[in-house]
C-alpha atoms as a PDB file:
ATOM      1  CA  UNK A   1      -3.433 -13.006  -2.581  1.00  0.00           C
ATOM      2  CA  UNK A   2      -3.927 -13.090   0.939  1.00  0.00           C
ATOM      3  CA  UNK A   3      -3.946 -10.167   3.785  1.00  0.00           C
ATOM      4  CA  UNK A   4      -3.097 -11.099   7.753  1.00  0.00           C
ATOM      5  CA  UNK A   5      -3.326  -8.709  10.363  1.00  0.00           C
ATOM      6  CA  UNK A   6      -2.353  -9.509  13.587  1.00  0.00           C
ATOM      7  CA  UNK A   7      -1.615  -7.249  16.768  1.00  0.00           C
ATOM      8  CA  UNK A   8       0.954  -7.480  19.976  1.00  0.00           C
ATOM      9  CA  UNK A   9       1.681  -4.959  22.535  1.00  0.00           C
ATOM     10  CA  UNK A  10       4.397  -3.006  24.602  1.00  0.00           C
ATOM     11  CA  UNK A  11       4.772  -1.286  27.999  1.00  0.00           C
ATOM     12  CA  UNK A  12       4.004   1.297  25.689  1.00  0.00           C
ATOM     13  CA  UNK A  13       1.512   0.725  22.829  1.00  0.00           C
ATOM     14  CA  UNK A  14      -0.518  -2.042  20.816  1.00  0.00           C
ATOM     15  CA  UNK A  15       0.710  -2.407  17.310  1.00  0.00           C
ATOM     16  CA  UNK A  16      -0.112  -3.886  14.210  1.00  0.00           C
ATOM     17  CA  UNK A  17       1.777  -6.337  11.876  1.00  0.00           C
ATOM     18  CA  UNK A  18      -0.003  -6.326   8.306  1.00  0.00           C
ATOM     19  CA  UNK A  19       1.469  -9.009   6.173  1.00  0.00           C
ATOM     20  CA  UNK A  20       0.264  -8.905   2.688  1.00  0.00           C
ATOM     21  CA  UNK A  21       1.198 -11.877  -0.030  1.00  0.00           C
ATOM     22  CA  UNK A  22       0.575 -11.403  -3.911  1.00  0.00           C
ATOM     23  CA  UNK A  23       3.107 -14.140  -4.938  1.00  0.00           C
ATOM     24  CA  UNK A  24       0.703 -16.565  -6.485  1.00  0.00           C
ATOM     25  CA  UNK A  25      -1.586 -14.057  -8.424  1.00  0.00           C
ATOM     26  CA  UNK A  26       0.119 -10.045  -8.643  1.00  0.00           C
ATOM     27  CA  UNK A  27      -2.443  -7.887  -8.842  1.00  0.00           C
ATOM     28  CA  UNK A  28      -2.777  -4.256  -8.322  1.00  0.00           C
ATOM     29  CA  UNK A  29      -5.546  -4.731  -5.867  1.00  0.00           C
ATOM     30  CA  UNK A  30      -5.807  -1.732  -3.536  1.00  0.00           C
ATOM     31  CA  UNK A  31      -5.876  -3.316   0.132  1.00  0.00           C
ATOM     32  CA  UNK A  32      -8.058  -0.776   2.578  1.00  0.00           C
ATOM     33  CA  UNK A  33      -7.787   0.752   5.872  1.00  0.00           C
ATOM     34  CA  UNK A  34      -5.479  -2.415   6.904  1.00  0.00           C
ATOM     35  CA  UNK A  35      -5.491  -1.211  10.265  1.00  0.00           C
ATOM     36  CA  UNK A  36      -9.143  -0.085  11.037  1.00  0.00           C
ATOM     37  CA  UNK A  37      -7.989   3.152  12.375  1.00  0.00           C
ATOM     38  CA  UNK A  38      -5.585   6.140  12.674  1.00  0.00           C
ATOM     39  CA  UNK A  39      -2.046   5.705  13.617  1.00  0.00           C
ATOM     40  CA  UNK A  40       1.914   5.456  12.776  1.00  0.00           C
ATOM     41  CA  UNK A  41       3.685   3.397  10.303  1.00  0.00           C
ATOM     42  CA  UNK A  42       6.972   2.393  11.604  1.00  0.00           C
ATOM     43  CA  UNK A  43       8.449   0.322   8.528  1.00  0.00           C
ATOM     44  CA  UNK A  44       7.980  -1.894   6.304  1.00  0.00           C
ATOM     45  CA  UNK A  45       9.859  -4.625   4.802  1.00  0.00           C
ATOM     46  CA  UNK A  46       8.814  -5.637   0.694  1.00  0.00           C
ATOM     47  CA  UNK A  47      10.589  -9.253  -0.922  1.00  0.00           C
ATOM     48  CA  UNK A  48      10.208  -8.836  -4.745  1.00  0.00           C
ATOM     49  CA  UNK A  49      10.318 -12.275  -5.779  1.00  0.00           C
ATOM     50  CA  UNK A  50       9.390 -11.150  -9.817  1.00  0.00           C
ATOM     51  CA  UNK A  51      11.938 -10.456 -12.315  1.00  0.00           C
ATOM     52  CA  UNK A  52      11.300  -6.720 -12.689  1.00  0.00           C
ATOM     53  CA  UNK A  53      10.862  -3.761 -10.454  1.00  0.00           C
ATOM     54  CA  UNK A  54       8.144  -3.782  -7.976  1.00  0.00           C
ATOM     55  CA  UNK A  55       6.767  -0.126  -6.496  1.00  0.00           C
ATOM     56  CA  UNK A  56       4.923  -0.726  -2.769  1.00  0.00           C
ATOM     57  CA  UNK A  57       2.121   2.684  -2.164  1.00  0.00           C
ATOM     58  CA  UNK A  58       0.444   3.493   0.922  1.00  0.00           C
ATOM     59  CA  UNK A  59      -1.955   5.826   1.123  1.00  0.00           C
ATOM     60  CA  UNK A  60      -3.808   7.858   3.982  1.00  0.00           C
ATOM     61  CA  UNK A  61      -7.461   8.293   3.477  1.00  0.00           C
ATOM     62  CA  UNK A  62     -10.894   6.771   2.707  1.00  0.00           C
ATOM     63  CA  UNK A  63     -11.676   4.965  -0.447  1.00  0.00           C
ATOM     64  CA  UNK A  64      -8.580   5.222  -2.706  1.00  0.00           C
ATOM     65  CA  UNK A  65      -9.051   4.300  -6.553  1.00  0.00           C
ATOM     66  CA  UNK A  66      -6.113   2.684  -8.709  1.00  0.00           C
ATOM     67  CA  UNK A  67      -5.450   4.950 -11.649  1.00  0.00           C
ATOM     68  CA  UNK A  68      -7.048   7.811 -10.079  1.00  0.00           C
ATOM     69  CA  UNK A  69      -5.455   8.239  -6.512  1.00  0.00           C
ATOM     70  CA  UNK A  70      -1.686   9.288  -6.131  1.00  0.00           C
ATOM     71  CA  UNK A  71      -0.577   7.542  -2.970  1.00  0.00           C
ATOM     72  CA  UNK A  72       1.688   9.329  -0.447  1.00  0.00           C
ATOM     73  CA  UNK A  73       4.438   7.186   0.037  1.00  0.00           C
ATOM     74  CA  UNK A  74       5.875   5.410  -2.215  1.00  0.00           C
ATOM     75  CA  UNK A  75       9.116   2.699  -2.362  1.00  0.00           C
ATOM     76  CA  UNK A  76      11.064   0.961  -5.192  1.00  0.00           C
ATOM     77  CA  UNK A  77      11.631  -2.670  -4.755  1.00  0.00           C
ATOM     78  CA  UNK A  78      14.301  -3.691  -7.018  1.00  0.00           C
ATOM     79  CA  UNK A  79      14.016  -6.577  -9.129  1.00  0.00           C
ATOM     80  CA  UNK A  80      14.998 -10.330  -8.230  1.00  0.00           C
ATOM     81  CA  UNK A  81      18.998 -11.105  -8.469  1.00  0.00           C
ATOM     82  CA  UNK A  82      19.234 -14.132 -10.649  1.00  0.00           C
ATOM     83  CA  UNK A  83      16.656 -16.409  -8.675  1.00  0.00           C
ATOM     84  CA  UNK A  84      17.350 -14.644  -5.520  1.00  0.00           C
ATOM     85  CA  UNK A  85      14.449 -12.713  -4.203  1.00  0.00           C
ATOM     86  CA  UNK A  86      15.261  -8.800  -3.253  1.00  0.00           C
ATOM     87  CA  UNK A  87      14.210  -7.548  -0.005  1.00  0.00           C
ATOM     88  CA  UNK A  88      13.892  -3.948   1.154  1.00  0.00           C
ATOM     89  CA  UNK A  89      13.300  -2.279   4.650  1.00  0.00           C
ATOM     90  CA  UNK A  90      12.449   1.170   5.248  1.00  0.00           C
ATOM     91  CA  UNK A  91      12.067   1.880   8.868  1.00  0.00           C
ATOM     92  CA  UNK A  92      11.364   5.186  10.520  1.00  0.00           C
ATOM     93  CA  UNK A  93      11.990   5.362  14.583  1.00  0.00           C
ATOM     94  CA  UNK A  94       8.790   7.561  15.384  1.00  0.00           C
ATOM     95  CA  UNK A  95       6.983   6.524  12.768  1.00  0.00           C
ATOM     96  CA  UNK A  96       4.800   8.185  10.375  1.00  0.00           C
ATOM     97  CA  UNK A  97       1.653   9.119  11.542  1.00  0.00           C
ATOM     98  CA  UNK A  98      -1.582   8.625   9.135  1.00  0.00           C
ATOM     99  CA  UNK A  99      -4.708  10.757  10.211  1.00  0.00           C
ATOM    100  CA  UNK A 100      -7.784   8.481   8.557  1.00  0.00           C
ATOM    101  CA  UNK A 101      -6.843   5.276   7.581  1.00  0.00           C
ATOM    102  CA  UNK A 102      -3.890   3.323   6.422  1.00  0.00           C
ATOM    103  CA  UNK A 103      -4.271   1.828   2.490  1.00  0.00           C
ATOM    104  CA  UNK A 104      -1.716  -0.161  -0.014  1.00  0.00           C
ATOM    105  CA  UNK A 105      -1.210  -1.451  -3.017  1.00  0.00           C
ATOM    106  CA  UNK A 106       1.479  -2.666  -5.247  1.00  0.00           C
ATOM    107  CA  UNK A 107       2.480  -1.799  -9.171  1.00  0.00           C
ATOM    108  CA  UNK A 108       4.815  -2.225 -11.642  1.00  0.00           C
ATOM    109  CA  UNK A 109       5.654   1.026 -12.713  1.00  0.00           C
ATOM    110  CA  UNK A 110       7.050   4.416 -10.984  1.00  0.00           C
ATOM    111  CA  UNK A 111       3.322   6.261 -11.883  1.00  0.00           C
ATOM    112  CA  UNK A 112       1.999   7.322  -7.828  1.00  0.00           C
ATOM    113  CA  UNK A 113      -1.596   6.204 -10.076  1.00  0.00           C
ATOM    114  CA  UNK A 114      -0.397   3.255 -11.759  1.00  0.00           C
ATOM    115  CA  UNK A 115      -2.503   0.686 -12.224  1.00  0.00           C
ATOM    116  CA  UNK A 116      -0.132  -1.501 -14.153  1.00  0.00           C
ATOM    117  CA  UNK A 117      -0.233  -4.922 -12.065  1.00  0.00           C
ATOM    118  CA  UNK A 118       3.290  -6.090 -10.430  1.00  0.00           C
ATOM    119  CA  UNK A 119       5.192  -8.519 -12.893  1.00  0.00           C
ATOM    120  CA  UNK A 120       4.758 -12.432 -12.403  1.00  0.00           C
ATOM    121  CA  UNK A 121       6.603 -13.978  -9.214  1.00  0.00           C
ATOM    122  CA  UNK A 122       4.969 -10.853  -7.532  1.00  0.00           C
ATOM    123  CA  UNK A 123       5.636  -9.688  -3.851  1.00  0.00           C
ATOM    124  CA  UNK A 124       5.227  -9.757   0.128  1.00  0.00           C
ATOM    125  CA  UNK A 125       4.753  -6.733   2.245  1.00  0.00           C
ATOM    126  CA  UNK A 126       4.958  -6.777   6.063  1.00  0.00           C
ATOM    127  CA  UNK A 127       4.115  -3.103   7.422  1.00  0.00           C
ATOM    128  CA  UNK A 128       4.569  -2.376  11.305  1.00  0.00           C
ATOM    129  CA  UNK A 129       2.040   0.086  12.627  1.00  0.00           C
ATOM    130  CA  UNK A 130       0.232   1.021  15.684  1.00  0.00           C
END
């Protein structure tokens, strides 16, 4: 598993490009305030490169707990196609604004709580923020 944040800015604000990997050991590890600090979410693009479906959670607050916290967004990532890795982007234009801090985590069922770990082959995430 491996997180990477790395930042860039415009004539009009700094943003954030969190890029998370869970391909070589899916877990349902949640992965806390990725951005250090308030802000917007303006997409996010998942690759499910298991064999079954993949759900991506983010969650705004302080010290979320698998199997306990319900996130508040939350996406279905379809399953691989044959060998073909499935890729989903959901992008919102004025983004969506989280107040305390921006946390993830991945699972392989449709629970908001699950803490069933993603199937084997597992997933990327790359979330733009700012």
């Amino acid at each position: 598993m491996s997180l990477k944040v790395s930042g860039f800015s415009s004539a009009a604000l700094d943003y954030k490009i969190v890029y998370y990997d869970n391909t070589s050991n899916p877990a349902t590890d949640i992965q806390e305030n990725v951005t250090g600090s308030s802000g917007r979410w303006y997409s996010i693009t998942a690759t499910n490169h298991s064999g079954s479906p993949i759900y991506v959670r983010l969650s705004d607050g302080s010290a979320p707990v698998i199997g306990t916290t319900a996130c508040d967004w939350q996406f279905f990532i379809p399953a691989k196609v044959n060998t073909v890795p499935t890729t989903k982007t959901i992008e919102v234009p004025g983004g969506v604004p989280f107040a305390t801090a921006l946390n993830f985590w991945t699972g392989g069922n449709a629970d908001p709580k699950s803490n069933v770990a993603p199937a084997s082959g597992g997933i990327t995430v790359t979330i733009v923020t700012s």
